[in-house]
C-alpha atoms as a PDB file:
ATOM      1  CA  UNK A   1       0.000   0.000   0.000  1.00  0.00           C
ATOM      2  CA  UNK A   2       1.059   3.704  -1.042  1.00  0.00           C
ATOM      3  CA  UNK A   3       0.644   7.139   0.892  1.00  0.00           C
ATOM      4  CA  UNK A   4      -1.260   8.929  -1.411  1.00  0.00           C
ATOM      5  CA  UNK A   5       0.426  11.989  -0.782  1.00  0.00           C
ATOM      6  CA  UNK A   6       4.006  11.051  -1.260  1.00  0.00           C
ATOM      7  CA  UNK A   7       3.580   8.038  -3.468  1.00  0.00           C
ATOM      8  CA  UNK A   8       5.555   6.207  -1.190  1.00  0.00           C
ATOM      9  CA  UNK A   9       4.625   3.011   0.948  1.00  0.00           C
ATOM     10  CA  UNK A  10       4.747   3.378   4.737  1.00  0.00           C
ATOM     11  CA  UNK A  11       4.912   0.126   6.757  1.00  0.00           C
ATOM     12  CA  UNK A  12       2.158   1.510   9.211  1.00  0.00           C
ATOM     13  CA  UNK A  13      -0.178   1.129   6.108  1.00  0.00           C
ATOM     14  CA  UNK A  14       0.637  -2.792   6.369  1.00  0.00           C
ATOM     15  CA  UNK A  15       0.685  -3.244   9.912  1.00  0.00           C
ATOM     16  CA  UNK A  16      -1.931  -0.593  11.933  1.00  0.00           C
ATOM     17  CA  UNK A  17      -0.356  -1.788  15.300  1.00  0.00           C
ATOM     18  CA  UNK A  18       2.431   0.741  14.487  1.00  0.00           C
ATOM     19  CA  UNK A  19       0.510   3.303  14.540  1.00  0.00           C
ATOM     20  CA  UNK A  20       0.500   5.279  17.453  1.00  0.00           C
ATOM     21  CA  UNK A  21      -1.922   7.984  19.096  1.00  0.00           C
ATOM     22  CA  UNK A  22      -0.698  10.863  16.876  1.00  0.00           C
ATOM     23  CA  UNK A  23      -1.708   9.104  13.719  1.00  0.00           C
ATOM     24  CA  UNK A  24      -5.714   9.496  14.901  1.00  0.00           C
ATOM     25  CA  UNK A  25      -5.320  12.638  17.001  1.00  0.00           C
ATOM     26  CA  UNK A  26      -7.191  15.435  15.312  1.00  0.00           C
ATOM     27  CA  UNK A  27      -6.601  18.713  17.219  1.00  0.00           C
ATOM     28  CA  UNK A  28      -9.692  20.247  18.189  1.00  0.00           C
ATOM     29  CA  UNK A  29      -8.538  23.900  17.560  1.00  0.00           C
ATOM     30  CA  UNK A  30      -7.006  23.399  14.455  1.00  0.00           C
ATOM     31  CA  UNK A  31      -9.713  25.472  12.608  1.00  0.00           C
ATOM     32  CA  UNK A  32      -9.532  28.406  14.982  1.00  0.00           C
ATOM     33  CA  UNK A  33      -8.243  32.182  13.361  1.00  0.00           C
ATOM     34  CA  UNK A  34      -5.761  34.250  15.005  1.00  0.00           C
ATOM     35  CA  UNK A  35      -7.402  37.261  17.061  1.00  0.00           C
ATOM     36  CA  UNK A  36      -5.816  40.487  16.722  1.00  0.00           C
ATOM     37  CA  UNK A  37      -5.966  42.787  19.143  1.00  0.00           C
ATOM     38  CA  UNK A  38      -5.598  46.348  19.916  1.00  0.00           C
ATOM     39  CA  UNK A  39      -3.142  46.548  23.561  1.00  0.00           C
ATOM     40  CA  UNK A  40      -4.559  50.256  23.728  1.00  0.00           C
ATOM     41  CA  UNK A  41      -8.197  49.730  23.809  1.00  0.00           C
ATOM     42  CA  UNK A  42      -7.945  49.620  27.348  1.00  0.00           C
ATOM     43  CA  UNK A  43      -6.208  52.816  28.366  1.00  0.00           C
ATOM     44  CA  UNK A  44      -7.230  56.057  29.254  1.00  0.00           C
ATOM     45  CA  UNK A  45      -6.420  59.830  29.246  1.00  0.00           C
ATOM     46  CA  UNK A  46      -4.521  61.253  32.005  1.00  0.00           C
ATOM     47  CA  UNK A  47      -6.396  63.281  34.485  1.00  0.00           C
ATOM     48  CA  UNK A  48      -5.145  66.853  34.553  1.00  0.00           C
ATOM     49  CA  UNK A  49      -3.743  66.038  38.408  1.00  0.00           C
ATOM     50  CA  UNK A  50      -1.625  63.733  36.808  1.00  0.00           C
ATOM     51  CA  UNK A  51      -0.616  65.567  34.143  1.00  0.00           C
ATOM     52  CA  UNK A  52       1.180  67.492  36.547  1.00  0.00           C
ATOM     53  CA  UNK A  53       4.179  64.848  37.542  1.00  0.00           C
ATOM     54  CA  UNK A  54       5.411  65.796  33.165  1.00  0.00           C
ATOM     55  CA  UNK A  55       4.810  69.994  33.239  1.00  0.00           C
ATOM     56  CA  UNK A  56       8.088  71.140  33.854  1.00  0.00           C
ATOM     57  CA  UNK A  57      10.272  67.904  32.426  1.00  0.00           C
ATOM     58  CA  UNK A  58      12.153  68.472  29.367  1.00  0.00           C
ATOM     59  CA  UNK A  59      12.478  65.382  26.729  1.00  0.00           C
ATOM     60  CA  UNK A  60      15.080  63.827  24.688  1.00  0.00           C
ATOM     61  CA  UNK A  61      15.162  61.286  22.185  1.00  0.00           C
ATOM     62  CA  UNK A  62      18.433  59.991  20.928  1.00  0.00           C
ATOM     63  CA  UNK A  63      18.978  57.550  18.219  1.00  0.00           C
ATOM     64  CA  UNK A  64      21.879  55.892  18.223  1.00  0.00           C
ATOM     65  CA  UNK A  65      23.865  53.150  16.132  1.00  0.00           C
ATOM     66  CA  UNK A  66      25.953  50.162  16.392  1.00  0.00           C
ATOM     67  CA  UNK A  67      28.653  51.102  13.548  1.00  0.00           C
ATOM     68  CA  UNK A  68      31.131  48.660  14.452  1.00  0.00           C
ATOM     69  CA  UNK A  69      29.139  45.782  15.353  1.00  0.00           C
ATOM     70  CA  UNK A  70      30.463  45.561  18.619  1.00  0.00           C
ATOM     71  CA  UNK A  71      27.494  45.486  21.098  1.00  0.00           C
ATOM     72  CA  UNK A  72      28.329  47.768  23.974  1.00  0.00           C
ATOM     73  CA  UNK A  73      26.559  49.427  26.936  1.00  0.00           C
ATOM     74  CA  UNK A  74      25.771  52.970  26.735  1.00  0.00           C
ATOM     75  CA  UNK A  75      27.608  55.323  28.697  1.00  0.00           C
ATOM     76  CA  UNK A  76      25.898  58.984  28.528  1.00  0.00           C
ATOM     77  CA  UNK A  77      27.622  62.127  30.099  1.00  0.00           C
ATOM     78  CA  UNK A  78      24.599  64.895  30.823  1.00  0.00           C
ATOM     79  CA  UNK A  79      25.594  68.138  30.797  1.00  0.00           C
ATOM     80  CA  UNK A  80      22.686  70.678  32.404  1.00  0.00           C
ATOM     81  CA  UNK A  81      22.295  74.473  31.785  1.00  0.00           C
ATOM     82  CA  UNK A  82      23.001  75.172  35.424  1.00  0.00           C
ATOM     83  CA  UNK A  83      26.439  73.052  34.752  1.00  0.00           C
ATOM     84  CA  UNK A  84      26.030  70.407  36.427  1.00  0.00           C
ATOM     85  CA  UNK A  85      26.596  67.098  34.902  1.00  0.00           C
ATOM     86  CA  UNK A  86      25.249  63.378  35.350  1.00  0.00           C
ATOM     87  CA  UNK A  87      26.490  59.825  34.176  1.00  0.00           C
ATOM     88  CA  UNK A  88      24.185  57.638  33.233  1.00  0.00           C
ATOM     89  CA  UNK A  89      24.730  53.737  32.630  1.00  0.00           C
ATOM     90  CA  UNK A  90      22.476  51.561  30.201  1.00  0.00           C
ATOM     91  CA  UNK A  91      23.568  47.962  29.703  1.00  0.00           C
ATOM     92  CA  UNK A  92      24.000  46.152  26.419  1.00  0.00           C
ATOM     93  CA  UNK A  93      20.682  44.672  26.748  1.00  0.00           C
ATOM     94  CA  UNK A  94      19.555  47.713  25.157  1.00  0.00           C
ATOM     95  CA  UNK A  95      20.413  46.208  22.162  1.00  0.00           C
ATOM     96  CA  UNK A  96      18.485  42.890  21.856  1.00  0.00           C
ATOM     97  CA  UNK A  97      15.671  43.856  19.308  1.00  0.00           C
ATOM     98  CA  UNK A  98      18.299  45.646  17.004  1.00  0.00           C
ATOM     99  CA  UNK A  99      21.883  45.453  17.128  1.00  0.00           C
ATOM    100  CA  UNK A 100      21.849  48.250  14.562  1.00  0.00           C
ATOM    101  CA  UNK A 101      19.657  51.051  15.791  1.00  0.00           C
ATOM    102  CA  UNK A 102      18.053  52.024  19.043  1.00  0.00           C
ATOM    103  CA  UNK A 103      15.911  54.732  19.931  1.00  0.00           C
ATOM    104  CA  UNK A 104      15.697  55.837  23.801  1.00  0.00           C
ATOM    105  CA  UNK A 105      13.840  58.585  25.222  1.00  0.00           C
ATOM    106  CA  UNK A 106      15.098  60.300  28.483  1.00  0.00           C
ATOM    107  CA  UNK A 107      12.974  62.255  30.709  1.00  0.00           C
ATOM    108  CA  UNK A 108      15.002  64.944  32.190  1.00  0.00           C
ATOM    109  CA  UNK A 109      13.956  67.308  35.167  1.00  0.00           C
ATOM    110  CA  UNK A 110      17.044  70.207  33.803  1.00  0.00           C
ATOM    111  CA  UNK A 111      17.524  71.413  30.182  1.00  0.00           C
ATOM    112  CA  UNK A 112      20.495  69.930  29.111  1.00  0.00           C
ATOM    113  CA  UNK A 113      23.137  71.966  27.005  1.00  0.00           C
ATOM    114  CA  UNK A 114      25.696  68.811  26.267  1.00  0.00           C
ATOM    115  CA  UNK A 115      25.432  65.071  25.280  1.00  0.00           C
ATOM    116  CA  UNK A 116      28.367  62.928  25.508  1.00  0.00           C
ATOM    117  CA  UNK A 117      28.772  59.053  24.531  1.00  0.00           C
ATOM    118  CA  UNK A 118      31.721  57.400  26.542  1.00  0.00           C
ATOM    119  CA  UNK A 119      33.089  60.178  28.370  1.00  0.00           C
ATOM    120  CA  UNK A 120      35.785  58.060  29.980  1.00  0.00           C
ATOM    121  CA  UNK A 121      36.683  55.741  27.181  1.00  0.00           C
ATOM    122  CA  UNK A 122      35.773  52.620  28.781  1.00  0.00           C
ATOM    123  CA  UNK A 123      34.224  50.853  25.858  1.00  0.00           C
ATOM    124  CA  UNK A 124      35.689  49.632  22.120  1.00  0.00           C
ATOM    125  CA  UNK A 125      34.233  53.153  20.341  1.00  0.00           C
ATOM    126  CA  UNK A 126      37.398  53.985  17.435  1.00  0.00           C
ATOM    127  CA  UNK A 127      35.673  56.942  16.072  1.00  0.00           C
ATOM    128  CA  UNK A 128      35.145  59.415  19.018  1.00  0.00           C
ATOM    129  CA  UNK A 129      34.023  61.773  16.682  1.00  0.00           C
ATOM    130  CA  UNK A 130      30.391  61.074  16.350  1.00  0.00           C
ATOM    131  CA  UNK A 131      30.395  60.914  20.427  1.00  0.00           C
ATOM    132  CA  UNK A 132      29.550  64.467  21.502  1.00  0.00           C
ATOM    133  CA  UNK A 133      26.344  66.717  21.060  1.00  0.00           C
ATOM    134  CA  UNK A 134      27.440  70.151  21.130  1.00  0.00           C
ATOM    135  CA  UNK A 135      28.151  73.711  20.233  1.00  0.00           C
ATOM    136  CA  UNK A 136      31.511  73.569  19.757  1.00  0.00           C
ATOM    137  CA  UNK A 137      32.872  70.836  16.789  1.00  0.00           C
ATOM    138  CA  UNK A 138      35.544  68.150  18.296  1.00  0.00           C
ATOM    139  CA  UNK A 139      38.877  68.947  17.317  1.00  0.00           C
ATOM    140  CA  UNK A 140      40.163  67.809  13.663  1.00  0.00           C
ATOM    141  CA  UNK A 141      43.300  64.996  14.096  1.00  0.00           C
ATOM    142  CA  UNK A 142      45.920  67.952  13.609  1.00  0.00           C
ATOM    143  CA  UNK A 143      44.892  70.410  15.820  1.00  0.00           C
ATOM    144  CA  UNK A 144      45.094  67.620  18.197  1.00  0.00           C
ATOM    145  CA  UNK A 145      48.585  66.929  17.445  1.00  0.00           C
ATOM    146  CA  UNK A 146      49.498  70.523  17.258  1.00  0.00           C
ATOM    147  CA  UNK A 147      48.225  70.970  20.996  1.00  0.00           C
ATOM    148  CA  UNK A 148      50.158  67.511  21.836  1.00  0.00           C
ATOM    149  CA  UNK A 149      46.966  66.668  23.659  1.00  0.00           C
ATOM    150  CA  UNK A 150      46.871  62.959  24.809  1.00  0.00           C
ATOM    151  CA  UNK A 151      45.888  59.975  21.809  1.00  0.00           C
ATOM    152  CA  UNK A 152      43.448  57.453  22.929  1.00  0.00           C
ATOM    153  CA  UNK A 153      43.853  55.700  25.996  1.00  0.00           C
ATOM    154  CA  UNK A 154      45.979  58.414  27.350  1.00  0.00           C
ATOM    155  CA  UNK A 155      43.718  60.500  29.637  1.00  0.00           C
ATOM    156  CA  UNK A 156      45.162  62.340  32.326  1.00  0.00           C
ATOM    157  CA  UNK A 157      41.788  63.813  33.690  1.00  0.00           C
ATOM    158  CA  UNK A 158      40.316  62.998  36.076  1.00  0.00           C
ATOM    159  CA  UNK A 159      38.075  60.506  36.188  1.00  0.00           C
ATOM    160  CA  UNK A 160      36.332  58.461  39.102  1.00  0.00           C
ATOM    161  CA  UNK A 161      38.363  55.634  39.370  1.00  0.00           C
ATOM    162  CA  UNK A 162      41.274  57.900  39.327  1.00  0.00           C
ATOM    163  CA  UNK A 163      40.091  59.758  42.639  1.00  0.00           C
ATOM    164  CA  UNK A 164      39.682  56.674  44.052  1.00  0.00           C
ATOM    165  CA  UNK A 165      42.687  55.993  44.153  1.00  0.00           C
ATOM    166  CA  UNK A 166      44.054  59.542  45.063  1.00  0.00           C
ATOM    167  CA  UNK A 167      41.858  59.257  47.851  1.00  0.00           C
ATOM    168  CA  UNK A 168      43.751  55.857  49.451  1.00  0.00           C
ATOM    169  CA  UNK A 169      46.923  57.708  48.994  1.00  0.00           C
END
């Protein structure tokens, strides 16, 4: 005897001991349609009392991209009008939809004046060009040279591991 869909003969056709439960088990929802959904039906408007928590926030979105291929963790330096400045840490997990792109929004309670991407140099980043979001341009590869200022890997500022250590001195 032949399977009639592969033209091939199958020694459960000959013998119907061999077959086991899967051979007669029909699933009951195998005619059932996939149900799409709206996940924002539910949700509501903000009441103007909570509206109040976002008045006086200021919003950023950054885009940023993974031109090496190297998946890192963000490291963002803030700096505010008022001039102070934050560090922020956001792991590599950041990256597990798209190793390419990612988009993150940051909810800030200070307008901020400068952005900068691995202020310390503690991650693989070559180009440190495309790492700053300021006024002022970052310097071309000659005027660095002409001001001897340090190459890569070479900082002499300070930075916090740095007074850490001062410190136990």
């Amino acid at each position: 005897m032949r399977n009639l869909k592969s033209g091939m003969p199958f020694l459960v056709d000959h013998d119907t001991s061999l077959r086991d439960f899967y051979y007669y088990y029909k699933p009951e929802n195998e005619n059932l349609q996939p149900v799409i959904t709206n996940r924002y039906e539910n949700l509501s408007l903000l009441e103007q009392n909570e509206l109040k928590k976002f008045e006086n926030q200021f919003y950023y979105e950054l885009h940023f991209s993974n031109k090496g291929g190297l998946v890192m963790p963000l490291i963002i330096k803030w700096t505010y009008k008022d001039g102070t400045e934050e560090v922020e840490y956001i792991n590599a997990y950041i990256w597990r939809k798209n190793e390419n792109k990612v988009t993150k929004i940051f909810a800030k309670d200070k307008e901020v004046t400068g952005i900068m991407l691995d202020p310390f140099k503690e991650t693989a980043d070559i180009d440190e060009t495309n790492n700053t979001l300021t006024a002022l341009p970052a310097p071309t590869r000659f005027e660095v040279f002409k001001n001897k200022a340090n190459g890569r890997g070479q900082n002499f500022e300070s930075n916090p591991m740095k007074k850490q250590l001062q410190e136990k001195k």
